[in-house]
N, C-alpha and C. Protein backbone atom coordinates (compact mmCIF):
# COMPACT_ATOMS: atom_id res chain seq x y z
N UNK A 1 127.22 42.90 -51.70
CA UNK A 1 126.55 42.38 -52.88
C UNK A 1 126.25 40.89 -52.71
N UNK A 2 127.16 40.43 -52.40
CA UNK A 2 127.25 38.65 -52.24
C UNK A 2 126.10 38.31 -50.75
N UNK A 3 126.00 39.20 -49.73
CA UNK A 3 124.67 38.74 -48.98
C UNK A 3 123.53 39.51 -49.27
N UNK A 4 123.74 40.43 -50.02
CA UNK A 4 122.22 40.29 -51.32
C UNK A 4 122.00 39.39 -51.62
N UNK A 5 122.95 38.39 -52.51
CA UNK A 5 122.77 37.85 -53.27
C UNK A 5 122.17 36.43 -52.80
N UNK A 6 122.80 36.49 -51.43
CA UNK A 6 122.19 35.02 -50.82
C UNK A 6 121.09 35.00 -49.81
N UNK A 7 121.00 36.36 -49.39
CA UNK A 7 119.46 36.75 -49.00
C UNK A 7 118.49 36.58 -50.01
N UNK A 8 118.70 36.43 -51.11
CA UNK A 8 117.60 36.24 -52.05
C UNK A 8 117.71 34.95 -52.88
N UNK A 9 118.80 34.11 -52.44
CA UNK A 9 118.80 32.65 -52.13
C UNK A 9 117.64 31.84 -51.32
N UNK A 10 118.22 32.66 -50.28
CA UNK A 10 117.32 31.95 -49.15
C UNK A 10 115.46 32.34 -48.94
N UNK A 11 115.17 33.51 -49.51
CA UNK A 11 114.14 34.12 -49.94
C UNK A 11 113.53 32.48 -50.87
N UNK A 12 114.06 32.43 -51.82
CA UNK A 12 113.51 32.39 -53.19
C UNK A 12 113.49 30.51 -52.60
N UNK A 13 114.29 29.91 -51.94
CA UNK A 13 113.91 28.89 -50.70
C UNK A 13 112.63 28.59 -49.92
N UNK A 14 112.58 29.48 -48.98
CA UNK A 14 111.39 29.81 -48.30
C UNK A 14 109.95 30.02 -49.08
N UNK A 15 110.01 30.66 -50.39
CA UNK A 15 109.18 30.72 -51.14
C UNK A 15 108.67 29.21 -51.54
N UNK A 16 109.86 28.53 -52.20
CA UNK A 16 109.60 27.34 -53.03
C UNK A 16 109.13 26.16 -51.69
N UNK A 17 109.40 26.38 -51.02
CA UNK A 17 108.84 25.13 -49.86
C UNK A 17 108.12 25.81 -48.63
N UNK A 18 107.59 26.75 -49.57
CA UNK A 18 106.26 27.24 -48.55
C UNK A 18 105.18 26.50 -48.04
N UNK A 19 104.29 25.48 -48.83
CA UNK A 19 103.29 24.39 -48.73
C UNK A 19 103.73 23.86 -47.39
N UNK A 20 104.90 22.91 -47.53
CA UNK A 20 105.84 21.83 -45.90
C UNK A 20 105.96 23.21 -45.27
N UNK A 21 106.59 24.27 -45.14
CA UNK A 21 107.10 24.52 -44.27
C UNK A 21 105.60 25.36 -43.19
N UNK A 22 104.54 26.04 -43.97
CA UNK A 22 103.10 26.21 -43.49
C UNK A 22 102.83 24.41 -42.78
N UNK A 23 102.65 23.77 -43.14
CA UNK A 23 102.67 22.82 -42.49
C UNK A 23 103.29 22.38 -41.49
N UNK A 24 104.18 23.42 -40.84
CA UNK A 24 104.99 22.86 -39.82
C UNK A 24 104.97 24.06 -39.04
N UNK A 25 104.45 25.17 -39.37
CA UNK A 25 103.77 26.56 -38.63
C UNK A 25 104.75 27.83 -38.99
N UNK A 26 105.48 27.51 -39.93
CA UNK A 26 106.33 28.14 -40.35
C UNK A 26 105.60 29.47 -41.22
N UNK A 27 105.93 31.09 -40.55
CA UNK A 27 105.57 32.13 -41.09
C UNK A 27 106.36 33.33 -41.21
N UNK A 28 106.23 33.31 -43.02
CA UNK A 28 107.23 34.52 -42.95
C UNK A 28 106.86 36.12 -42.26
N UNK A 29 108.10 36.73 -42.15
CA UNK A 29 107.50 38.01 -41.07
C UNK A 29 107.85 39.29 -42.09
N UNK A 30 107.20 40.15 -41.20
CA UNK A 30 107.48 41.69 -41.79
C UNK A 30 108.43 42.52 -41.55
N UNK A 31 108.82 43.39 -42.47
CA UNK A 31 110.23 43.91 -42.09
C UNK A 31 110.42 44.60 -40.59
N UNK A 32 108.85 44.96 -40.14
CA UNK A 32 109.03 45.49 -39.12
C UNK A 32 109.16 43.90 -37.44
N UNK A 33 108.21 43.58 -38.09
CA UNK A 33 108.27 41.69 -37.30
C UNK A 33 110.07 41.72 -37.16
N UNK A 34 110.93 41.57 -38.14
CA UNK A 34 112.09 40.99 -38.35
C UNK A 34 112.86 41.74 -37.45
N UNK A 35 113.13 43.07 -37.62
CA UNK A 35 113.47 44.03 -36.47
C UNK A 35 113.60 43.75 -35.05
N UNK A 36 112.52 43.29 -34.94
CA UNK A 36 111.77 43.58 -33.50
C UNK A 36 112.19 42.26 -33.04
N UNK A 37 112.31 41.30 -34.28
CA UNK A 37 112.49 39.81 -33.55
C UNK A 37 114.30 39.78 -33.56
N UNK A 38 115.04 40.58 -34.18
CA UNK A 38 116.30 41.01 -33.96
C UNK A 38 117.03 41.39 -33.21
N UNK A 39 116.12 42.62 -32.72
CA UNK A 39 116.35 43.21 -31.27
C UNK A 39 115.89 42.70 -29.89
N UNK A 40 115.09 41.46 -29.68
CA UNK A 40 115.08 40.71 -28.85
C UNK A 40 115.77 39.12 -29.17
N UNK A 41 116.78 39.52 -30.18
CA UNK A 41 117.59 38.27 -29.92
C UNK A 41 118.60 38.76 -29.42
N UNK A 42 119.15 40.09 -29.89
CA UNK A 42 120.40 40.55 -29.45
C UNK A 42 120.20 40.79 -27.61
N UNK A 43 118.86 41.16 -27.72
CA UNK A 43 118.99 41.77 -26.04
C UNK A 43 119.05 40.05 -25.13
N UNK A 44 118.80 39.45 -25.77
CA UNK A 44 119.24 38.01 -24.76
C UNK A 44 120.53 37.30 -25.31
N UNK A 45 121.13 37.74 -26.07
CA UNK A 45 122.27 36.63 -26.23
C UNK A 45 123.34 37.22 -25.51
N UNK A 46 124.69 36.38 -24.97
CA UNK A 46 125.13 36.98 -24.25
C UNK A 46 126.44 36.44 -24.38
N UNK A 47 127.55 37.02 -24.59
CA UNK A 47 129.62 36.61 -24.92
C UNK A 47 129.01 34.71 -24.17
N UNK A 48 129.58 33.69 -25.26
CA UNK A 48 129.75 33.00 -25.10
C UNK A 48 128.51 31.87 -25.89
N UNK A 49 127.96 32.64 -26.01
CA UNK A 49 126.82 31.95 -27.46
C UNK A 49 127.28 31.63 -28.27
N UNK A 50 127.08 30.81 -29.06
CA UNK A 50 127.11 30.25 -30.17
C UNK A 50 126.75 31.33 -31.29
N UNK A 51 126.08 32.31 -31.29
CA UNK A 51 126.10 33.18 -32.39
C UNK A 51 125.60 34.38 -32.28
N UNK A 52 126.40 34.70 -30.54
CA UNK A 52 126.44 36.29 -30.22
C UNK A 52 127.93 37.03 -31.09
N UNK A 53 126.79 37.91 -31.62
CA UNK A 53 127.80 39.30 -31.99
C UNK A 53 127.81 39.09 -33.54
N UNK A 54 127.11 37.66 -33.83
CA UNK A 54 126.93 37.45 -35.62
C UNK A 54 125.75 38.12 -36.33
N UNK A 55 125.87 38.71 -37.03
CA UNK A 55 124.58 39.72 -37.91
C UNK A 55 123.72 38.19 -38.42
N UNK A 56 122.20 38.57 -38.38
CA UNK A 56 121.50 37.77 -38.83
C UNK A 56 120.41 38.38 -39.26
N UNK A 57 119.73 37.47 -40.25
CA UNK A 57 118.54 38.03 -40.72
C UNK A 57 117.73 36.63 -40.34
N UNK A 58 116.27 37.38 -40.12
CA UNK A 58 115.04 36.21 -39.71
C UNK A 58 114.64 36.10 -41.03
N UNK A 59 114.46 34.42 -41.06
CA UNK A 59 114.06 33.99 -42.44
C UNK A 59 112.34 33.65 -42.12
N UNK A 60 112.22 33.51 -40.98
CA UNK A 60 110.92 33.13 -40.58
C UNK A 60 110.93 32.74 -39.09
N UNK A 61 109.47 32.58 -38.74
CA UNK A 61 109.22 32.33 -37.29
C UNK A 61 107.82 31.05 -37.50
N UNK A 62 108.15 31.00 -36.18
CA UNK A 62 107.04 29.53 -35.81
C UNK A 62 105.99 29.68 -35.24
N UNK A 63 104.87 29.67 -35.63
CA UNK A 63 103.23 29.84 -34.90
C UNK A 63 103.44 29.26 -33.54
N UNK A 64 102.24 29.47 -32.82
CA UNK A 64 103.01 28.63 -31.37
C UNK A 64 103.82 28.65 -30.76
N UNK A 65 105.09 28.78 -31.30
CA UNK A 65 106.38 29.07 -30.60
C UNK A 65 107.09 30.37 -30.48
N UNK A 66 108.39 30.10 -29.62
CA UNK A 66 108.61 31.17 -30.02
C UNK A 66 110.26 31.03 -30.77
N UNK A 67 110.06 30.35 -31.57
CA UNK A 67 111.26 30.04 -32.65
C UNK A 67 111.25 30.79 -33.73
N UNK A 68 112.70 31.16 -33.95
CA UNK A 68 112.85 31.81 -35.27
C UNK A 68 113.95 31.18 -36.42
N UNK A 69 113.70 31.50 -37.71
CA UNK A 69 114.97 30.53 -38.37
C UNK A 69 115.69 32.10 -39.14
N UNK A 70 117.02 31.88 -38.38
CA UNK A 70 118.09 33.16 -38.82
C UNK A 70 118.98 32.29 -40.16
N UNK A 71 119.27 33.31 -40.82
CA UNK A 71 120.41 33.06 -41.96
C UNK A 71 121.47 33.91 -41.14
N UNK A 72 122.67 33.03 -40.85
CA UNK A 72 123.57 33.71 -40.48
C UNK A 72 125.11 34.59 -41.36
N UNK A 73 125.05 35.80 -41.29
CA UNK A 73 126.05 36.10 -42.02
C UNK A 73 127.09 35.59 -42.09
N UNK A 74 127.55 35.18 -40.48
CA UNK A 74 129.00 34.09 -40.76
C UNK A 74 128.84 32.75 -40.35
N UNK A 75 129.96 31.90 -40.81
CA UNK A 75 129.35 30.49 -41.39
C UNK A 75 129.70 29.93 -39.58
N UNK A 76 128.94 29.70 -39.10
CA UNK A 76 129.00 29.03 -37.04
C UNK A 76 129.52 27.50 -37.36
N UNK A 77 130.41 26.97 -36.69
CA UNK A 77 130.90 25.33 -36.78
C UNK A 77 130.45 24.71 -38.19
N UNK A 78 130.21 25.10 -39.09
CA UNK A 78 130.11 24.67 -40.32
C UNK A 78 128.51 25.14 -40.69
N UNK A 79 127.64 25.90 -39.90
CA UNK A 79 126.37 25.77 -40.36
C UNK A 79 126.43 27.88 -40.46
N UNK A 80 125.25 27.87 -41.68
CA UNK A 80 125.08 29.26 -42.20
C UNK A 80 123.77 30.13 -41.64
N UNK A 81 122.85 28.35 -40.83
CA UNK A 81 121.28 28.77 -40.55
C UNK A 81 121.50 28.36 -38.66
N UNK A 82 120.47 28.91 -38.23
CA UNK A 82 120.27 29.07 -36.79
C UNK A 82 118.55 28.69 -36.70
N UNK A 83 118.61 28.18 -35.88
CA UNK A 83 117.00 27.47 -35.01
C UNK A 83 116.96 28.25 -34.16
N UNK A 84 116.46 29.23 -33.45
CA UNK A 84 116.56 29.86 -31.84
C UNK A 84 115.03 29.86 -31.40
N UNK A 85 115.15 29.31 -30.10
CA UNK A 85 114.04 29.86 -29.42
C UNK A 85 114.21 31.26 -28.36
N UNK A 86 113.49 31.68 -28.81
CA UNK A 86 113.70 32.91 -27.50
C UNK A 86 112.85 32.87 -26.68
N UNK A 87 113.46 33.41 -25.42
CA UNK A 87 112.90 33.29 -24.12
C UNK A 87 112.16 34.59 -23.51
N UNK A 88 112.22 35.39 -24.34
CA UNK A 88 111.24 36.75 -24.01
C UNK A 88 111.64 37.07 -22.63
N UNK A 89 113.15 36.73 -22.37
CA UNK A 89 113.55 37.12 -21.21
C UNK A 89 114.46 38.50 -21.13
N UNK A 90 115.35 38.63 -20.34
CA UNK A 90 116.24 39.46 -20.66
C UNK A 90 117.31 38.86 -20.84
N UNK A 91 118.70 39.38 -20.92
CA UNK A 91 120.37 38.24 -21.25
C UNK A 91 120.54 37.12 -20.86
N UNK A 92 120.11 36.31 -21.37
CA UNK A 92 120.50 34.87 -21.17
C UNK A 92 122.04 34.31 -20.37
N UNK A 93 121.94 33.33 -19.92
CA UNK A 93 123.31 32.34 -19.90
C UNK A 93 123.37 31.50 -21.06
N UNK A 94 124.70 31.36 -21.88
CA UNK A 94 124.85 30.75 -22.83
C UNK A 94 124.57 29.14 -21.80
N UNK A 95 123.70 28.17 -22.24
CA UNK A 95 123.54 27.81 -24.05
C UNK A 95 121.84 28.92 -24.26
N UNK A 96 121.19 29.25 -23.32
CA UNK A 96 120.26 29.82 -23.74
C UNK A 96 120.51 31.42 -24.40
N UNK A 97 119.35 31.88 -25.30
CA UNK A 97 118.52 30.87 -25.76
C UNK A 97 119.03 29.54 -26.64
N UNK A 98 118.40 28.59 -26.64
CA UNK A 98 118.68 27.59 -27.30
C UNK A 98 118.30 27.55 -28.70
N UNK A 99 119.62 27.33 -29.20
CA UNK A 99 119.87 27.11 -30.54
C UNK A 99 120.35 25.97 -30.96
N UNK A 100 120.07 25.68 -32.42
CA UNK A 100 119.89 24.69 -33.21
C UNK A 100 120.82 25.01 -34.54
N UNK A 101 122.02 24.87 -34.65
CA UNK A 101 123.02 25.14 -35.75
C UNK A 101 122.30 24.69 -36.84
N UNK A 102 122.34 25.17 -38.24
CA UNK A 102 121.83 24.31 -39.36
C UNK A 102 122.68 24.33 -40.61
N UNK A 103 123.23 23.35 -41.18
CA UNK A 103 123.96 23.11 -42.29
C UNK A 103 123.75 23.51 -43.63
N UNK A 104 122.20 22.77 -43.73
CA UNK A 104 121.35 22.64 -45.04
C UNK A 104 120.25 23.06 -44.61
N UNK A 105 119.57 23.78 -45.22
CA UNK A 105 118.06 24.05 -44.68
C UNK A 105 116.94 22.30 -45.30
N UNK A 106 118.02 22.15 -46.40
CA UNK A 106 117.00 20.59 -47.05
C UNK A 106 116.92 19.62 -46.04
N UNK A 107 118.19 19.36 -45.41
CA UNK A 107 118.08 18.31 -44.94
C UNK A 107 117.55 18.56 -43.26
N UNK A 108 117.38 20.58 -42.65
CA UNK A 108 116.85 20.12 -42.10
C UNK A 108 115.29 20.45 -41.96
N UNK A 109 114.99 20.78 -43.25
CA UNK A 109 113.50 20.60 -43.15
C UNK A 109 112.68 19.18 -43.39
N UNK A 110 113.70 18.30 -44.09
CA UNK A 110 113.16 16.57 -44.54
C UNK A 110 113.19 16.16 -42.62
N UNK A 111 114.17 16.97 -41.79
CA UNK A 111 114.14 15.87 -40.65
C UNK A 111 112.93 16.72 -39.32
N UNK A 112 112.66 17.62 -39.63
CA UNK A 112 111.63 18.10 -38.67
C UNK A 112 110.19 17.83 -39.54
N UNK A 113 109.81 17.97 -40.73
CA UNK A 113 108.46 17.74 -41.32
C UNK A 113 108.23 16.18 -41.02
N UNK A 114 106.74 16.03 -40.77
CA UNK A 114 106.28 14.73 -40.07
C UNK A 114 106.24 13.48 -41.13
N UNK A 115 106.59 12.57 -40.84
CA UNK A 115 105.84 11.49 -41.96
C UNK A 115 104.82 11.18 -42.49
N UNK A 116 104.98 11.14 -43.94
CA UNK A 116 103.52 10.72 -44.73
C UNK A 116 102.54 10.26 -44.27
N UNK A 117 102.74 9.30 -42.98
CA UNK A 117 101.79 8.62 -42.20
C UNK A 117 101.27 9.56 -41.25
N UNK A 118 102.05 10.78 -40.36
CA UNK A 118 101.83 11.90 -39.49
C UNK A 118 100.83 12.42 -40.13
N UNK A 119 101.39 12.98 -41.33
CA UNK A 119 100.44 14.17 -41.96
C UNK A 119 99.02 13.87 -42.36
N UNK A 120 99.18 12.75 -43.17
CA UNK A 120 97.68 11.87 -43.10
C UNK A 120 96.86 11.82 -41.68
N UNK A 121 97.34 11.92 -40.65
CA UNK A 121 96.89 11.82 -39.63
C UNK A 121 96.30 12.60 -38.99
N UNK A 122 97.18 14.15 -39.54
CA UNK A 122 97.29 15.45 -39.26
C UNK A 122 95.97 15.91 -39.99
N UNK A 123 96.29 15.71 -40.94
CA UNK A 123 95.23 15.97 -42.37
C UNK A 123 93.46 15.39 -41.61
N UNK A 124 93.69 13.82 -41.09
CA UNK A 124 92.34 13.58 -40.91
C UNK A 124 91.88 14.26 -39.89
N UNK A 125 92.80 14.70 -38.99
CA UNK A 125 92.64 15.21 -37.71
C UNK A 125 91.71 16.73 -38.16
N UNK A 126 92.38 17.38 -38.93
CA UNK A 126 91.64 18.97 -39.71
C UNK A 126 90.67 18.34 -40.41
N UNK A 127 90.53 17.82 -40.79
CA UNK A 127 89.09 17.31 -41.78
C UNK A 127 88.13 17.21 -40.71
N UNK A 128 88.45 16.33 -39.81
CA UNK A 128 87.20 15.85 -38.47
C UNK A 128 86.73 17.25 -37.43
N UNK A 129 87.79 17.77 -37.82
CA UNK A 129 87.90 19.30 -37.02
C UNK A 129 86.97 20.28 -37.57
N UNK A 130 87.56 20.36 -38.81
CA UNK A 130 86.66 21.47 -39.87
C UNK A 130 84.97 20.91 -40.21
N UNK A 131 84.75 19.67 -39.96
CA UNK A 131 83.75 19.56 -40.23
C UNK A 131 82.62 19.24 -38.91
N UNK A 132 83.12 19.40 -37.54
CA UNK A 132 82.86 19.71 -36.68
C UNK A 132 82.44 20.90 -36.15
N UNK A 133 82.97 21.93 -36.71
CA UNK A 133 82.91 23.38 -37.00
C UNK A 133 81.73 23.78 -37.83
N UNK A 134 82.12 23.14 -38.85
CA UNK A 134 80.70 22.79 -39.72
C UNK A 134 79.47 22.80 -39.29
N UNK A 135 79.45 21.51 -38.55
CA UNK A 135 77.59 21.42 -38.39
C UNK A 135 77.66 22.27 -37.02
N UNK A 136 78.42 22.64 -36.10
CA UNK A 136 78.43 23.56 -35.02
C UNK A 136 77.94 24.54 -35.83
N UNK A 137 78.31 25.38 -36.72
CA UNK A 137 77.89 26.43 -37.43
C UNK A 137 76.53 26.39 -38.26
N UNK A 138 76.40 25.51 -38.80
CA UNK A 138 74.67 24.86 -39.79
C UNK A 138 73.87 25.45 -38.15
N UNK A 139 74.45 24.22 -37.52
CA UNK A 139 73.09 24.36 -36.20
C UNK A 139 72.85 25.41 -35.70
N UNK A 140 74.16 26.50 -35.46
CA UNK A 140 73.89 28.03 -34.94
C UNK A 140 72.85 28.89 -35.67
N UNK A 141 73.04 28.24 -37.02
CA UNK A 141 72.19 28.99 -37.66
C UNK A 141 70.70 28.47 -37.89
N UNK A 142 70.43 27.16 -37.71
CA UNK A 142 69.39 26.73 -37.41
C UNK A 142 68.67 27.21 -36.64
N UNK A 143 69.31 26.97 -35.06
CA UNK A 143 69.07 27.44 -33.91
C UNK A 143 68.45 29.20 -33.81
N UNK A 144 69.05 29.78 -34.34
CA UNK A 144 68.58 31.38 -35.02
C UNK A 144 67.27 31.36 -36.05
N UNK A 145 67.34 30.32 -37.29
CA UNK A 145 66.24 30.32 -37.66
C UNK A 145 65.28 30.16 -36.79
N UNK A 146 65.20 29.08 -36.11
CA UNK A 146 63.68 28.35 -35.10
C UNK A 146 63.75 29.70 -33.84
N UNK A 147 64.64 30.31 -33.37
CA UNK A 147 64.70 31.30 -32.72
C UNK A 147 63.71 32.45 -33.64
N UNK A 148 63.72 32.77 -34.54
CA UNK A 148 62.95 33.93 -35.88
C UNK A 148 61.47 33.47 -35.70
N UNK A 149 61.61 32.06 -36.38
CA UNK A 149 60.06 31.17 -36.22
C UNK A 149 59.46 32.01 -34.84
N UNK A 150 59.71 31.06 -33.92
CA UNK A 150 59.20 31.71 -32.70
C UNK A 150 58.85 32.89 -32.44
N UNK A 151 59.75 33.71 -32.35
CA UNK A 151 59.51 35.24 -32.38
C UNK A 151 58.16 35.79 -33.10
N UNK A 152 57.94 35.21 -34.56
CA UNK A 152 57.02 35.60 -35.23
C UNK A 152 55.59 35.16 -34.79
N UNK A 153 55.83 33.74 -34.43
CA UNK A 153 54.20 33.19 -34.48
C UNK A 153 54.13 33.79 -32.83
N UNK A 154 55.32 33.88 -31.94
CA UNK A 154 54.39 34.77 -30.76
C UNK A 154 53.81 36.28 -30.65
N UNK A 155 54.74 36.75 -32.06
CA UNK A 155 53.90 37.68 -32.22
C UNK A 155 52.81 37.84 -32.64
N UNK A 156 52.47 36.94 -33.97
CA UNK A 156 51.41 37.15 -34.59
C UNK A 156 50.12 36.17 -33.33
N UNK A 157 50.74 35.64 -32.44
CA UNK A 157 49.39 35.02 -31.49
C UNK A 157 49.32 36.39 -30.46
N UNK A 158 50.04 37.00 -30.60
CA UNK A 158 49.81 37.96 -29.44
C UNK A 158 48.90 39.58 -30.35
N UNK A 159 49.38 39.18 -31.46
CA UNK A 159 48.37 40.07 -32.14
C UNK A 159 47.13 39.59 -32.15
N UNK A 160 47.23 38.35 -32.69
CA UNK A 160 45.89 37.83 -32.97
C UNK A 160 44.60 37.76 -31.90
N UNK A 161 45.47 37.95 -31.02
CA UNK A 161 44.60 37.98 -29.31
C UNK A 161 43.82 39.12 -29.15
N UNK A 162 44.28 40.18 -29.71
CA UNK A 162 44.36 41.99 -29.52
C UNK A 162 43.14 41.80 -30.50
N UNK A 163 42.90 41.09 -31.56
CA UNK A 163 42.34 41.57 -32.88
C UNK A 163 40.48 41.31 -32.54
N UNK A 164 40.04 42.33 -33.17
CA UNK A 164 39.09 42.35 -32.90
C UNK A 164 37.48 41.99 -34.26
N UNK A 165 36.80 41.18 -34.35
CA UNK A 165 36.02 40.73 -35.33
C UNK A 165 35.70 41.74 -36.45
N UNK A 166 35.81 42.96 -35.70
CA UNK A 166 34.80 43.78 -36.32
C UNK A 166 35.91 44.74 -37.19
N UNK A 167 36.99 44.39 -37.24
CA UNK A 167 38.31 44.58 -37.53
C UNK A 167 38.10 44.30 -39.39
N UNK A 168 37.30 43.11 -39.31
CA UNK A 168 37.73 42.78 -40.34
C UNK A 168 36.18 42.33 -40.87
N UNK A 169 35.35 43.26 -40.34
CA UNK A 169 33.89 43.23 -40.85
C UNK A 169 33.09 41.84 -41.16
N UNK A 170 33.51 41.26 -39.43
CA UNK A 170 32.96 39.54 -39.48
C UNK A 170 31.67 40.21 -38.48
């Protein structure tokens, strides 16, 4: 009952700092995702890990990477959350895969999300991006219009060539 109860702690977490944590490529997975990302943690961890043989649930995974953030059922050197990257290998040597103990998920999402000054940066960086995309896309379609143009007036000159005076009772 009680890791019901804090599975839907940590749920109702992930929910509320969804905005930062999308910002940092953070995506929640599917029950079948979670599984699958379960069973290739177990098949690489190996006696002497840091949190082989501990039941975990994936709270989420990382775009790009191949990181996942576990809630751990039992509490590891004082921390309840896990950072792992997996190596899409087979059984690791402990310390791999490499893990990242976590205490607080607050304090450690304030220390991996970028600074106000980053994100602004980040931010102008997608603006200059998206609107690059932009006129790439206007012009494709430009480019298709004047492509149509063409098409037509060589048709209609290639008709007009064919046409004959008497066509049209000159």
């Amino acid at each position: 009952m009680n890791s019901q109860h804090d599975t839907e702690d940590e749920q109702a977490w992930v929910i509320s700092h969804q905005p930062d944590l999308s910002d940092i490529g953070f995506e929640l997975v599917t029950p079948d995702r979670n599984t699958g990302l379960l069973k290739q943690l177990a098949h690489e961890l190996s006696p002497g890990h840091p949190i082989y043989g501990i039941n975990a649930n994936v709270l989420g995974a990382f775009s790009g990477t191949d990181d996942i953030l576990l809630k751990l059922d039992t509490e590891v050197e004082g921390a309840r959350y896990a950072l792992v990257h997996l190596t899409w290998g087979g059984t690791q040597t402990p310390p791999w895969p490499s893990t990242q103990l976590i205490a607080d998920l607050d304090e450690w999402l304030a220390s991996v999300m970028p600074s106000p000054e980053r994100m602004a940066e980040i931010n102008k960086f997608n603006e200059a991006r998206r609107r690059r995309e932009q006129r790439r896309h206007q012009l494709s379609q430009l480019g298709f219009y004047l492509f149509m143009v063409l098409v037509i007036v060589t048709l209609f000159l290639a008709f007009m060539t064919q046409v004959k005076p008497e066509w049209f009772g000159l």
